[in-house]
PDB file of N, CA and C in Angstrom:
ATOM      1  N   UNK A   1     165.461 100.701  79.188  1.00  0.00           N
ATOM      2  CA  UNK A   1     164.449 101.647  79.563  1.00  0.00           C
ATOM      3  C   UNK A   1     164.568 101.897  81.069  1.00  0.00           C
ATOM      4  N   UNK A   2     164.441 103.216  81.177  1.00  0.00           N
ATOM      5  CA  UNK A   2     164.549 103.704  83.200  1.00  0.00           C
ATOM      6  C   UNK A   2     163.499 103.374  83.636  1.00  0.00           C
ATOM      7  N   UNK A   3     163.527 103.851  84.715  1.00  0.00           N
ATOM      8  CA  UNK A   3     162.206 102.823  85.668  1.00  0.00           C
ATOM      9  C   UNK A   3     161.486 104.320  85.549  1.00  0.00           C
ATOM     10  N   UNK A   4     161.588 105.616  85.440  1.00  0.00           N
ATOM     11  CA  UNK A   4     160.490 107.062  85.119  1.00  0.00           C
ATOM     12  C   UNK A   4     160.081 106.708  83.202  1.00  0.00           C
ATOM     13  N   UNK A   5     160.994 105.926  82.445  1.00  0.00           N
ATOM     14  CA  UNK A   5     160.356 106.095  81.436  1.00  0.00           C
ATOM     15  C   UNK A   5     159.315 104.757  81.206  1.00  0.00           C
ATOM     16  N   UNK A   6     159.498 103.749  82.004  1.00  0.00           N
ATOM     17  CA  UNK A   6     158.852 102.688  82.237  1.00  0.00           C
ATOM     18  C   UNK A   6     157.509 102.824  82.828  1.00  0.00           C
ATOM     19  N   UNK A   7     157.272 103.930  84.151  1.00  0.00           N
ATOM     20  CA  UNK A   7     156.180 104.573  84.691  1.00  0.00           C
ATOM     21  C   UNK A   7     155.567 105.002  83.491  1.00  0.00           C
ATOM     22  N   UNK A   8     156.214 106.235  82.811  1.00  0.00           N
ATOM     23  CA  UNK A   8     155.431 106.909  81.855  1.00  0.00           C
ATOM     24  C   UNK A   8     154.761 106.180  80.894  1.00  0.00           C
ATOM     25  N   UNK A   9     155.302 104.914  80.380  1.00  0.00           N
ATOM     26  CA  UNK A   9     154.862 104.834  79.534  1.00  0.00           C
ATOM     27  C   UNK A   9     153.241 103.921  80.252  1.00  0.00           C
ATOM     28  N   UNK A  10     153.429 103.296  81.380  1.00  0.00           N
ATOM     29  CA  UNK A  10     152.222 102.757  81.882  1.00  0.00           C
ATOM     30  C   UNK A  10     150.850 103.275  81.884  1.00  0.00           C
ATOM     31  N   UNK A  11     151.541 104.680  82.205  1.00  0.00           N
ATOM     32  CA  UNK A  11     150.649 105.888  82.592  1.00  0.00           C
ATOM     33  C   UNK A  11     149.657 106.556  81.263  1.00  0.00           C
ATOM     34  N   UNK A  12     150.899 106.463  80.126  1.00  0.00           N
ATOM     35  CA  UNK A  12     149.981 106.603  78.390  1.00  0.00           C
ATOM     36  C   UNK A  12     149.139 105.602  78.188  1.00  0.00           C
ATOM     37  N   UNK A  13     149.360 104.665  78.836  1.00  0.00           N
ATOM     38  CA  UNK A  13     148.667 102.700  78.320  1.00  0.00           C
ATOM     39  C   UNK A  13     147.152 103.597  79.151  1.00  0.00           C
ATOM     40  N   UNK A  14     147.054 103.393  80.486  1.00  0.00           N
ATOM     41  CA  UNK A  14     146.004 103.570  81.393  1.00  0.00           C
ATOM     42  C   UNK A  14     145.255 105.066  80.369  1.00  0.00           C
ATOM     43  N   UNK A  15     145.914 106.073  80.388  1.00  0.00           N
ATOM     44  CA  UNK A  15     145.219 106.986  79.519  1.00  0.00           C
ATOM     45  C   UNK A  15     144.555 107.416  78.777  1.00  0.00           C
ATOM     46  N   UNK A  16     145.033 105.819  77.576  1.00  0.00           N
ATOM     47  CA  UNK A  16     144.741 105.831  76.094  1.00  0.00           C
ATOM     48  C   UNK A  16     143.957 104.889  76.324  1.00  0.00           C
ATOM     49  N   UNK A  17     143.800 103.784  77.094  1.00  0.00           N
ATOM     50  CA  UNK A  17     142.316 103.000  78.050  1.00  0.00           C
ATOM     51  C   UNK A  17     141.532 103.698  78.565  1.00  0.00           C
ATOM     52  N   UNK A  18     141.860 104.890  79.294  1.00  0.00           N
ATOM     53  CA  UNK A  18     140.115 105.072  80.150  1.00  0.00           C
ATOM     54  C   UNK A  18     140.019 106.577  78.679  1.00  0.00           C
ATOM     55  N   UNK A  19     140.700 107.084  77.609  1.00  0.00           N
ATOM     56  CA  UNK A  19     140.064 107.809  76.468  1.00  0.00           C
ATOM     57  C   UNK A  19     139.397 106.833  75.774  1.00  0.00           C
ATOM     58  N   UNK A  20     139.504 105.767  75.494  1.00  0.00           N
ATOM     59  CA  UNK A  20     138.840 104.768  74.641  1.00  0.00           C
ATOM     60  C   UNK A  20     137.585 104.189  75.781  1.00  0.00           C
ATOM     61  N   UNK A  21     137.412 104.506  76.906  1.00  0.00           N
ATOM     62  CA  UNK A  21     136.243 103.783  77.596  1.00  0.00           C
ATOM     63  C   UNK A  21     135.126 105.344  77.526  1.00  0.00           C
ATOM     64  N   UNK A  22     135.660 106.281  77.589  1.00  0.00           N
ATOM     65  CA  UNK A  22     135.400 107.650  77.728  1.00  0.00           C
ATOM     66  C   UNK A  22     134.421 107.844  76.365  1.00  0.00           C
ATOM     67  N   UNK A  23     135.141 107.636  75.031  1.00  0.00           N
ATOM     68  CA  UNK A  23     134.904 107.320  73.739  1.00  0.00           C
ATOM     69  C   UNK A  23     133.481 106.380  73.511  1.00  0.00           C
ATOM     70  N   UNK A  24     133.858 105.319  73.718  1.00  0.00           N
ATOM     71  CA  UNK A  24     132.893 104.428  73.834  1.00  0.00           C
ATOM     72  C   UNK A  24     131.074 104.675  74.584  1.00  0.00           C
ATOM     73  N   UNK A  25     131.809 105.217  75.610  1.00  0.00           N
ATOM     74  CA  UNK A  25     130.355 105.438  76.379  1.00  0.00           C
ATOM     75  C   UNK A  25     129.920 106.881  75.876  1.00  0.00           C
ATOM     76  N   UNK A  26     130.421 107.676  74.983  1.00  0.00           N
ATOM     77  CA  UNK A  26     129.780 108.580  74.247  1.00  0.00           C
ATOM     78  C   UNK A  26     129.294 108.232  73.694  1.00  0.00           C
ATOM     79  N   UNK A  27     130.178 107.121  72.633  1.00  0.00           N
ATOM     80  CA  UNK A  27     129.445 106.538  70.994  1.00  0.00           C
ATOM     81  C   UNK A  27     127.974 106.060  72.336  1.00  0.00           C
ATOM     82  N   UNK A  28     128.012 105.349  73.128  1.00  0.00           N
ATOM     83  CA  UNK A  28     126.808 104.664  73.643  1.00  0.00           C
ATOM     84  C   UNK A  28     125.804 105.504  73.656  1.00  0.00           C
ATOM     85  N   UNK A  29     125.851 107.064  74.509  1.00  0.00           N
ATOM     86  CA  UNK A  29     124.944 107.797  74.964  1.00  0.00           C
ATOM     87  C   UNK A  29     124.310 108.271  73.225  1.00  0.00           C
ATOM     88  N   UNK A  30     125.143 108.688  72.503  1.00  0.00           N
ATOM     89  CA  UNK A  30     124.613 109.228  71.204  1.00  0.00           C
ATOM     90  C   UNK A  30     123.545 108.260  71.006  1.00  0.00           C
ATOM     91  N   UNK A  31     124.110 106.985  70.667  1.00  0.00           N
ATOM     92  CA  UNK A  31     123.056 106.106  69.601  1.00  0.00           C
ATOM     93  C   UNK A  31     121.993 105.691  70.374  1.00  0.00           C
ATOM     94  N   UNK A  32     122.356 105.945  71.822  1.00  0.00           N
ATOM     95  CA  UNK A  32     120.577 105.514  72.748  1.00  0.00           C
ATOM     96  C   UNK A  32     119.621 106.718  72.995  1.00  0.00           C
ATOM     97  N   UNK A  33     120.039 108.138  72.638  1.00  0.00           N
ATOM     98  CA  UNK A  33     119.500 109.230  72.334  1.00  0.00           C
ATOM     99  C   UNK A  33     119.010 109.362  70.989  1.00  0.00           C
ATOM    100  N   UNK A  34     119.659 108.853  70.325  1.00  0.00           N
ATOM    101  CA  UNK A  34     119.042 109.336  68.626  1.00  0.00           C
ATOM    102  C   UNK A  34     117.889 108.035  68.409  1.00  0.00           C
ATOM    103  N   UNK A  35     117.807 106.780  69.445  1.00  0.00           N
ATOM    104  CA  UNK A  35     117.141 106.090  69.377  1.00  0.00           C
ATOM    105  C   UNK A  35     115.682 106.665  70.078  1.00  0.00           C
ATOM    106  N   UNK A  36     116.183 107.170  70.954  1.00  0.00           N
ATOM    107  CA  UNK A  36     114.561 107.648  72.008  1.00  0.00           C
ATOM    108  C   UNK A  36     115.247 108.898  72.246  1.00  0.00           C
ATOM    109  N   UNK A  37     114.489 110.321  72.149  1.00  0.00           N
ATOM    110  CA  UNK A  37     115.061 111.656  72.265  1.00  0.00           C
ATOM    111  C   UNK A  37     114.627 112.000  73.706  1.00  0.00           C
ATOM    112  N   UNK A  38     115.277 113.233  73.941  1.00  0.00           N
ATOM    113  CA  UNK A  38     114.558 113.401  75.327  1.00  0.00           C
ATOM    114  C   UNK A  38     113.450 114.413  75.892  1.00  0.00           C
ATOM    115  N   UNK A  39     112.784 114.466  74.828  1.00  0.00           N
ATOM    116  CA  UNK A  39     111.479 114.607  75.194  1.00  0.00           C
ATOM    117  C   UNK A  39     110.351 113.450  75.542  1.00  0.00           C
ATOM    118  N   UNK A  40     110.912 112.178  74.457  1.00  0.00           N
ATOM    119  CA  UNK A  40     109.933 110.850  74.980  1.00  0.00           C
ATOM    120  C   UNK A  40     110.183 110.277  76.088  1.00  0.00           C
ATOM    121  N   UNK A  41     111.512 110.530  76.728  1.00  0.00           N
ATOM    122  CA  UNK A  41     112.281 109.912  77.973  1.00  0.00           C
ATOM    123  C   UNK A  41     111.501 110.938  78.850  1.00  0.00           C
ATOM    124  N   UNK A  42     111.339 112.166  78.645  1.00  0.00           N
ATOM    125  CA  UNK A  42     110.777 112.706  79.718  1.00  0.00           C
ATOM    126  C   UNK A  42     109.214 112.707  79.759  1.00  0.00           C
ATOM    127  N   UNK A  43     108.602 112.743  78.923  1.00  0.00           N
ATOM    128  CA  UNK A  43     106.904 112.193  78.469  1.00  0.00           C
ATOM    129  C   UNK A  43     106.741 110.846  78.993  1.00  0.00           C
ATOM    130  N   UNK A  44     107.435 109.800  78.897  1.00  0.00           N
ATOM    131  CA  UNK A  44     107.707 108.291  79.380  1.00  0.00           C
ATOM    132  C   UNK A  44     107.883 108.554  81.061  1.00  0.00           C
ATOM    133  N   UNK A  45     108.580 109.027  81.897  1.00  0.00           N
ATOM    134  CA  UNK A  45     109.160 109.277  83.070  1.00  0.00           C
ATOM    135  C   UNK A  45     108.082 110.123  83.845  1.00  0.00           C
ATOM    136  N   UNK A  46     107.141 110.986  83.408  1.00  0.00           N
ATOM    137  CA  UNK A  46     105.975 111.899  83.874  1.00  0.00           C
ATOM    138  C   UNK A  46     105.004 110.671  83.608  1.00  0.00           C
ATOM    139  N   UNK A  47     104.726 109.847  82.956  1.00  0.00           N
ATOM    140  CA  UNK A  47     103.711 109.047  82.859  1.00  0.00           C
ATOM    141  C   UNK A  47     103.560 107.904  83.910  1.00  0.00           C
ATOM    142  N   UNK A  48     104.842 107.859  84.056  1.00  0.00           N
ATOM    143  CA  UNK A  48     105.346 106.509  84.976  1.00  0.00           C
ATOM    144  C   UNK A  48     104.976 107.098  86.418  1.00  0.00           C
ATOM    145  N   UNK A  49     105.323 108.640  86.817  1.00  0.00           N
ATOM    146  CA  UNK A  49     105.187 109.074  87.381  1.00  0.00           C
ATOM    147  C   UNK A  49     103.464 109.227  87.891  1.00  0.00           C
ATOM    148  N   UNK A  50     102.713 109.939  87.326  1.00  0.00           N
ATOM    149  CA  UNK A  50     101.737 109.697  87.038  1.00  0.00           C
ATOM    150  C   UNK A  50     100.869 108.585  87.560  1.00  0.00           C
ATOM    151  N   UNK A  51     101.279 107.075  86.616  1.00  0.00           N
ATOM    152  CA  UNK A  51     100.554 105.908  87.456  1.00  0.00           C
ATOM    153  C   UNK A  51     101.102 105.640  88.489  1.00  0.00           C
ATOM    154  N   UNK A  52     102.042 105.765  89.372  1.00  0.00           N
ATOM    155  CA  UNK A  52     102.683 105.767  90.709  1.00  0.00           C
ATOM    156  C   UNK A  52     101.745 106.168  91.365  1.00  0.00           C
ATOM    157  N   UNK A  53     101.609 107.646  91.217  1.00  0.00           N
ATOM    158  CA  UNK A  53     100.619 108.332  92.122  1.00  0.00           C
ATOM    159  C   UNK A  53      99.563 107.745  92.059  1.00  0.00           C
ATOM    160  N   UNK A  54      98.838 107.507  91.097  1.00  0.00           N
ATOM    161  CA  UNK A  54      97.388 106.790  90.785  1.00  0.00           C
ATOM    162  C   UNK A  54      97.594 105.514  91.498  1.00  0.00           C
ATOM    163  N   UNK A  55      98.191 104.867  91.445  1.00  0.00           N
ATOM    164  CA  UNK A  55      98.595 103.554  92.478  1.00  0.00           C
ATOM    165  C   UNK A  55      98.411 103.831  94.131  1.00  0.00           C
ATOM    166  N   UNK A  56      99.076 105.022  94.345  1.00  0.00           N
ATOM    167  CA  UNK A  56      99.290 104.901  95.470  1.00  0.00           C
ATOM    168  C   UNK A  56      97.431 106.045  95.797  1.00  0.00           C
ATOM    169  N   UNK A  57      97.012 106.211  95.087  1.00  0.00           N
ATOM    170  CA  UNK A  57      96.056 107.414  95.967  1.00  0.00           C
ATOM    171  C   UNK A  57      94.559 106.049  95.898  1.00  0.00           C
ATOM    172  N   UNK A  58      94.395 105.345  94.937  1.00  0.00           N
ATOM    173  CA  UNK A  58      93.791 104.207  94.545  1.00  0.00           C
ATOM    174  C   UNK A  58      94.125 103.125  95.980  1.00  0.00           C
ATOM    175  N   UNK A  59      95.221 103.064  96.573  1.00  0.00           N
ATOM    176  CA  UNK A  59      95.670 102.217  97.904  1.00  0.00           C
ATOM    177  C   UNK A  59      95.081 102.693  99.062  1.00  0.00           C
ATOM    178  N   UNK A  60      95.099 104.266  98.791  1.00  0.00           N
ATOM    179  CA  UNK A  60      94.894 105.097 100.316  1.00  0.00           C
ATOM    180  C   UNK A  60      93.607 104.860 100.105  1.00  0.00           C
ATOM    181  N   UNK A  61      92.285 105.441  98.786  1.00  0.00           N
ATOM    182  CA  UNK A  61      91.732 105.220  99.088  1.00  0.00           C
ATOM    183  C   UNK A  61      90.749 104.174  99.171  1.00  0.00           C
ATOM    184  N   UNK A  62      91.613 102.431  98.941  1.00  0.00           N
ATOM    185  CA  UNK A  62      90.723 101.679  99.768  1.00  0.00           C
ATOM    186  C   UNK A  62      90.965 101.322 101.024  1.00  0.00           C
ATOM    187  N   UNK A  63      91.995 102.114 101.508  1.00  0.00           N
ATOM    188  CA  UNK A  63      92.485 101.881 103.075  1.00  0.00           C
ATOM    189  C   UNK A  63      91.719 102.523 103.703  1.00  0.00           C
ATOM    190  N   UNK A  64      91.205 103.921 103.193  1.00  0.00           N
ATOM    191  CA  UNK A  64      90.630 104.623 104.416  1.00  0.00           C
ATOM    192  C   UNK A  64      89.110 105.423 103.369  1.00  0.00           C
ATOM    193  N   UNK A  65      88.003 104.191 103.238  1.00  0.00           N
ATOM    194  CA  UNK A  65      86.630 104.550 102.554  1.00  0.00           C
ATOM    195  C   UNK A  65      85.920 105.386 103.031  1.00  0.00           C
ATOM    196  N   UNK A  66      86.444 105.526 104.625  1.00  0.00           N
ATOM    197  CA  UNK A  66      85.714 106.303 105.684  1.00  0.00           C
ATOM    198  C   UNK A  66      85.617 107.713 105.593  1.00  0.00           C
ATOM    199  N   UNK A  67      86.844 107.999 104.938  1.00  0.00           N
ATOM    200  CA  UNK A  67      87.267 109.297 104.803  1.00  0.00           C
ATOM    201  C   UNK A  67      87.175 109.931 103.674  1.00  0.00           C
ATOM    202  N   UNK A  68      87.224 108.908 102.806  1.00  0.00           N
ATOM    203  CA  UNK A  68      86.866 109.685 101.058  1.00  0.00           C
ATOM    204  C   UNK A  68      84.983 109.784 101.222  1.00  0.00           C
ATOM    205  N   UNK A  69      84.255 108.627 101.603  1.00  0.00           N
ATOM    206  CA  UNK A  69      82.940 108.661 101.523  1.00  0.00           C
ATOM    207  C   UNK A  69      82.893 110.010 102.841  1.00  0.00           C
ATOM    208  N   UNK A  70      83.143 110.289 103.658  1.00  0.00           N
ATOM    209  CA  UNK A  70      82.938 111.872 104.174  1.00  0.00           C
ATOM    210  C   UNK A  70      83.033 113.204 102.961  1.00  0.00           C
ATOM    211  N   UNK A  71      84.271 112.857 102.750  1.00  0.00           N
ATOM    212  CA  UNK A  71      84.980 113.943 101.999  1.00  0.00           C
ATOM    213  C   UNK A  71      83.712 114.093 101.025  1.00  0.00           C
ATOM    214  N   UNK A  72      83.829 113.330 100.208  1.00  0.00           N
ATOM    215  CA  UNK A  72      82.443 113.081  98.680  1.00  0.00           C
ATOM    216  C   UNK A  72      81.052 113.964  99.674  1.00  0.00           C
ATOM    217  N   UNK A  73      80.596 113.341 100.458  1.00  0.00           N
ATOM    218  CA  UNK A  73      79.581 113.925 101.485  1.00  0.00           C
ATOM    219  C   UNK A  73      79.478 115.476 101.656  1.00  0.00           C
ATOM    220  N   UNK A  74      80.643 115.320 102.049  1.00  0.00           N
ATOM    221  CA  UNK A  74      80.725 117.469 102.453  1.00  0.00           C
ATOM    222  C   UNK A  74      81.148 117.954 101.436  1.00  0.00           C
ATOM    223  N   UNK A  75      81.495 117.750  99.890  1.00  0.00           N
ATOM    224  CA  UNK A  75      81.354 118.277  98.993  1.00  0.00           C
ATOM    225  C   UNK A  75      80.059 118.244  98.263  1.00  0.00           C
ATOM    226  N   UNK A  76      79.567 117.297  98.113  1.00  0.00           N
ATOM    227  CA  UNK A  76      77.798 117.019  97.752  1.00  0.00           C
ATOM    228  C   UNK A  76      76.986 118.402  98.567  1.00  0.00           C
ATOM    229  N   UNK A  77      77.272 118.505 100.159  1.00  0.00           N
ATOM    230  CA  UNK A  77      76.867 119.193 101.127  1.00  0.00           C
ATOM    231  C   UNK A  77      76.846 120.673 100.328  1.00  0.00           C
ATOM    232  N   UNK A  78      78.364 121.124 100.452  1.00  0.00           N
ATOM    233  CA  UNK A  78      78.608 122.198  99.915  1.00  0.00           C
ATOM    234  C   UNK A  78      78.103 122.625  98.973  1.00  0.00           C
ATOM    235  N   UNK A  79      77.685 122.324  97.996  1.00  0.00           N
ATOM    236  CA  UNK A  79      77.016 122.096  96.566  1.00  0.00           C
ATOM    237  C   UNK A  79      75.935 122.721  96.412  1.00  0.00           C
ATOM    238  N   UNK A  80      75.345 121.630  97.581  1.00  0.00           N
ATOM    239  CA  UNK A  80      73.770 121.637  97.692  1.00  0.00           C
ATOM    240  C   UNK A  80      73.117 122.642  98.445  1.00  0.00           C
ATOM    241  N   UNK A  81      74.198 123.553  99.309  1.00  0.00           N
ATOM    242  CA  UNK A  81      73.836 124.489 100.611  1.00  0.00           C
ATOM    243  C   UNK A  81      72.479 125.207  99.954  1.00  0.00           C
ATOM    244  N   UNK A  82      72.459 126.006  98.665  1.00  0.00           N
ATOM    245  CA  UNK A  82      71.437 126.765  99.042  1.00  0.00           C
ATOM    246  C   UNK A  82      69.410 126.333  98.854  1.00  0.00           C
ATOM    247  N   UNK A  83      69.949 125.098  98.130  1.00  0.00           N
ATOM    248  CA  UNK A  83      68.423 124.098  98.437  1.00  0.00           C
ATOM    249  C   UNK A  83      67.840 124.014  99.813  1.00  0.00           C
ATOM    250  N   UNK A  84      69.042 123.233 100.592  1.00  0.00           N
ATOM    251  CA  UNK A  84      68.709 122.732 101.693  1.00  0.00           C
ATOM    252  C   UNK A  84      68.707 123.923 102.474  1.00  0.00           C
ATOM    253  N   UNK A  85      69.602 124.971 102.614  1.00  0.00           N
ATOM    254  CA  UNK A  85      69.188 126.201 103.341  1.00  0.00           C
ATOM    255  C   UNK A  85      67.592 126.910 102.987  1.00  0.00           C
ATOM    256  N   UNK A  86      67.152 126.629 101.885  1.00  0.00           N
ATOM    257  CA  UNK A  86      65.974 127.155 101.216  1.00  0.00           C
ATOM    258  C   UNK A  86      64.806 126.167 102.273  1.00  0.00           C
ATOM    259  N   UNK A  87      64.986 124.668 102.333  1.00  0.00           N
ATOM    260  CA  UNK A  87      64.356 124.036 102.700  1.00  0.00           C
ATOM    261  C   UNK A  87      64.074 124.277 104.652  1.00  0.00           C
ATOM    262  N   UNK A  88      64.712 124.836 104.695  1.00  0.00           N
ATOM    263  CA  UNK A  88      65.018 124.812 106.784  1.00  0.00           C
ATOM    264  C   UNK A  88      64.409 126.277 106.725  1.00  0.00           C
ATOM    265  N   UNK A  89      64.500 127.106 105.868  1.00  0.00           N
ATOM    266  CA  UNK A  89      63.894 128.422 106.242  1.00  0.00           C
ATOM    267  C   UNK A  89      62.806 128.777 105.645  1.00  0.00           C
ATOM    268  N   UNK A  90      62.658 128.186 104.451  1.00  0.00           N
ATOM    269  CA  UNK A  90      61.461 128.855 103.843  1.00  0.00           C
ATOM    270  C   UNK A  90      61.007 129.537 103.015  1.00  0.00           C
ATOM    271  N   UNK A  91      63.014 130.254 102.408  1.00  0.00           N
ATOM    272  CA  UNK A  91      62.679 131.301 101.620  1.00  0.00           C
ATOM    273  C   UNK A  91      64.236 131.116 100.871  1.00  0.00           C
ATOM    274  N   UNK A  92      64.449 132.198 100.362  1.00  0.00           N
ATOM    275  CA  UNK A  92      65.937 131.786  99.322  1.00  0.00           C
ATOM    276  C   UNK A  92      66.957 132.591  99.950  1.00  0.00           C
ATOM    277  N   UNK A  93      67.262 132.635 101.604  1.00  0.00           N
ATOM    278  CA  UNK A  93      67.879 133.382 102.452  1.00  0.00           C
ATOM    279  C   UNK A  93      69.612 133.591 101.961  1.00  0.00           C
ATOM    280  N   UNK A  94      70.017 132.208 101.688  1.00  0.00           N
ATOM    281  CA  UNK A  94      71.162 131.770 101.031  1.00  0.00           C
ATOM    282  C   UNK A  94      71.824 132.320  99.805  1.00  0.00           C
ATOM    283  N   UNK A  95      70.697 132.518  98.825  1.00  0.00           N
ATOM    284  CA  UNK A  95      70.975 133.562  97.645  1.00  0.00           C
ATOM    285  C   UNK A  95      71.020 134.824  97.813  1.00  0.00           C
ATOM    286  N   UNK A  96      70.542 136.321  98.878  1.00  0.00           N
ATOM    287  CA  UNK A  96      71.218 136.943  99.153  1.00  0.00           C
ATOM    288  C   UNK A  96      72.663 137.146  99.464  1.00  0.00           C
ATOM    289  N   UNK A  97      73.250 136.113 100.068  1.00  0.00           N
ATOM    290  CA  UNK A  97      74.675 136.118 100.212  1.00  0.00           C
ATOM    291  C   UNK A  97      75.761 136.144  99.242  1.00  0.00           C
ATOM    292  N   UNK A  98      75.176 135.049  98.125  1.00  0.00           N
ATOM    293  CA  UNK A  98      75.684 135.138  96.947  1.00  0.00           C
ATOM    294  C   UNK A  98      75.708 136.107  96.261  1.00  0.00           C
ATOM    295  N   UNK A  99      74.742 136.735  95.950  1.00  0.00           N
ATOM    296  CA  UNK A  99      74.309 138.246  95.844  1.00  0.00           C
ATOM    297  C   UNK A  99      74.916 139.316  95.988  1.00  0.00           C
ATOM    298  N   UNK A 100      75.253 139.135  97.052  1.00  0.00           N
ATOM    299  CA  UNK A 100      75.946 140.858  98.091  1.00  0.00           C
ATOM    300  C   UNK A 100      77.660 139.906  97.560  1.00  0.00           C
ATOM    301  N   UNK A 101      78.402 138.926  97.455  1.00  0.00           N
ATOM    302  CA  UNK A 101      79.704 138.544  97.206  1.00  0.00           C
ATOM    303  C   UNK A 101      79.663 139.065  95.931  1.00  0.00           C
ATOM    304  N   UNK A 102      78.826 138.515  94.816  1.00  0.00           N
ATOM    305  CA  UNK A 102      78.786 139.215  93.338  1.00  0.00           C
ATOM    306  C   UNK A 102      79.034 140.549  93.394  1.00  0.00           C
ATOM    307  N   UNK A 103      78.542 141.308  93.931  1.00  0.00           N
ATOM    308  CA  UNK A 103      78.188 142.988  93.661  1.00  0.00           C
ATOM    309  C   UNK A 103      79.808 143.203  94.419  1.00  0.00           C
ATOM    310  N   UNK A 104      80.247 142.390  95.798  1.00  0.00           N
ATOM    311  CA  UNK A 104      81.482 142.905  96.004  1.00  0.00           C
ATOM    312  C   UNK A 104      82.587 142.276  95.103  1.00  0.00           C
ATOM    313  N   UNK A 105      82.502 141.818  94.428  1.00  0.00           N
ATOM    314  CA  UNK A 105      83.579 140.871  93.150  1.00  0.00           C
ATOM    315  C   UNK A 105      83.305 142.032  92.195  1.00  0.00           C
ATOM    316  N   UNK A 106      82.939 142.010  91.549  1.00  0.00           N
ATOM    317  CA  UNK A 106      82.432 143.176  90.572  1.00  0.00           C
ATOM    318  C   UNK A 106      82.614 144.920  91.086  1.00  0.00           C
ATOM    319  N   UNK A 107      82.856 145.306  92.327  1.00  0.00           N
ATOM    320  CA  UNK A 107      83.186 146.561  92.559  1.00  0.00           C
ATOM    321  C   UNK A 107      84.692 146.981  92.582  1.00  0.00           C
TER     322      UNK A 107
END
């Protein structure tokens, strides 16, 4: 045997090895797909996702109470504007405004 037909034939060996590793890790991907499809891999992966965030917003907010108990505050605030505006003036000054936004939403 020549030393080019000696190469070649090394070269079929390595070939017909990485088609049979090639092979293999198909047969793999099939039977771990037909086991879990990929809609549950991606339903599974958004969920995971999901409690991550919840982890991490649950961290921030016992790091910084200062700022969520504001936040909660000036939304309560907001809420409440046209009571407490009712209460400082006297009259339902606050519900005109709402009023005149309606009639311009509606035109």
């Amino acid at each position: 045997m020549t030393e080019a037909e000696h190469r070649m034939a090394e070269a079929r060996a390595l070939r017909d090895a990485a088609l049979a590793l090639v092979k293999a890790d198909i047969a793999h991907l099939q039977t771990d797909l037909n086991a879990k499809g990929i809609g549950a891999r991606v339903l599974e992966r958004l969920a995971e996702g999901a409690s991550d965030v919840l982890d991490e917003a649950t961290d921030v907010a016992e790091n910084h109470r200062g700022v969520l108990v504001t936040l909660v505050a000036a939304i309560v605030l907001w809420f409440a504007r046209h009571p407490l505006m009712a209460l400082f003036t006297g009259d339902e000054a606050g519900r005109d405004d709402d009023e005149a936004e309606a009639k311009l939403e509606g035109a």
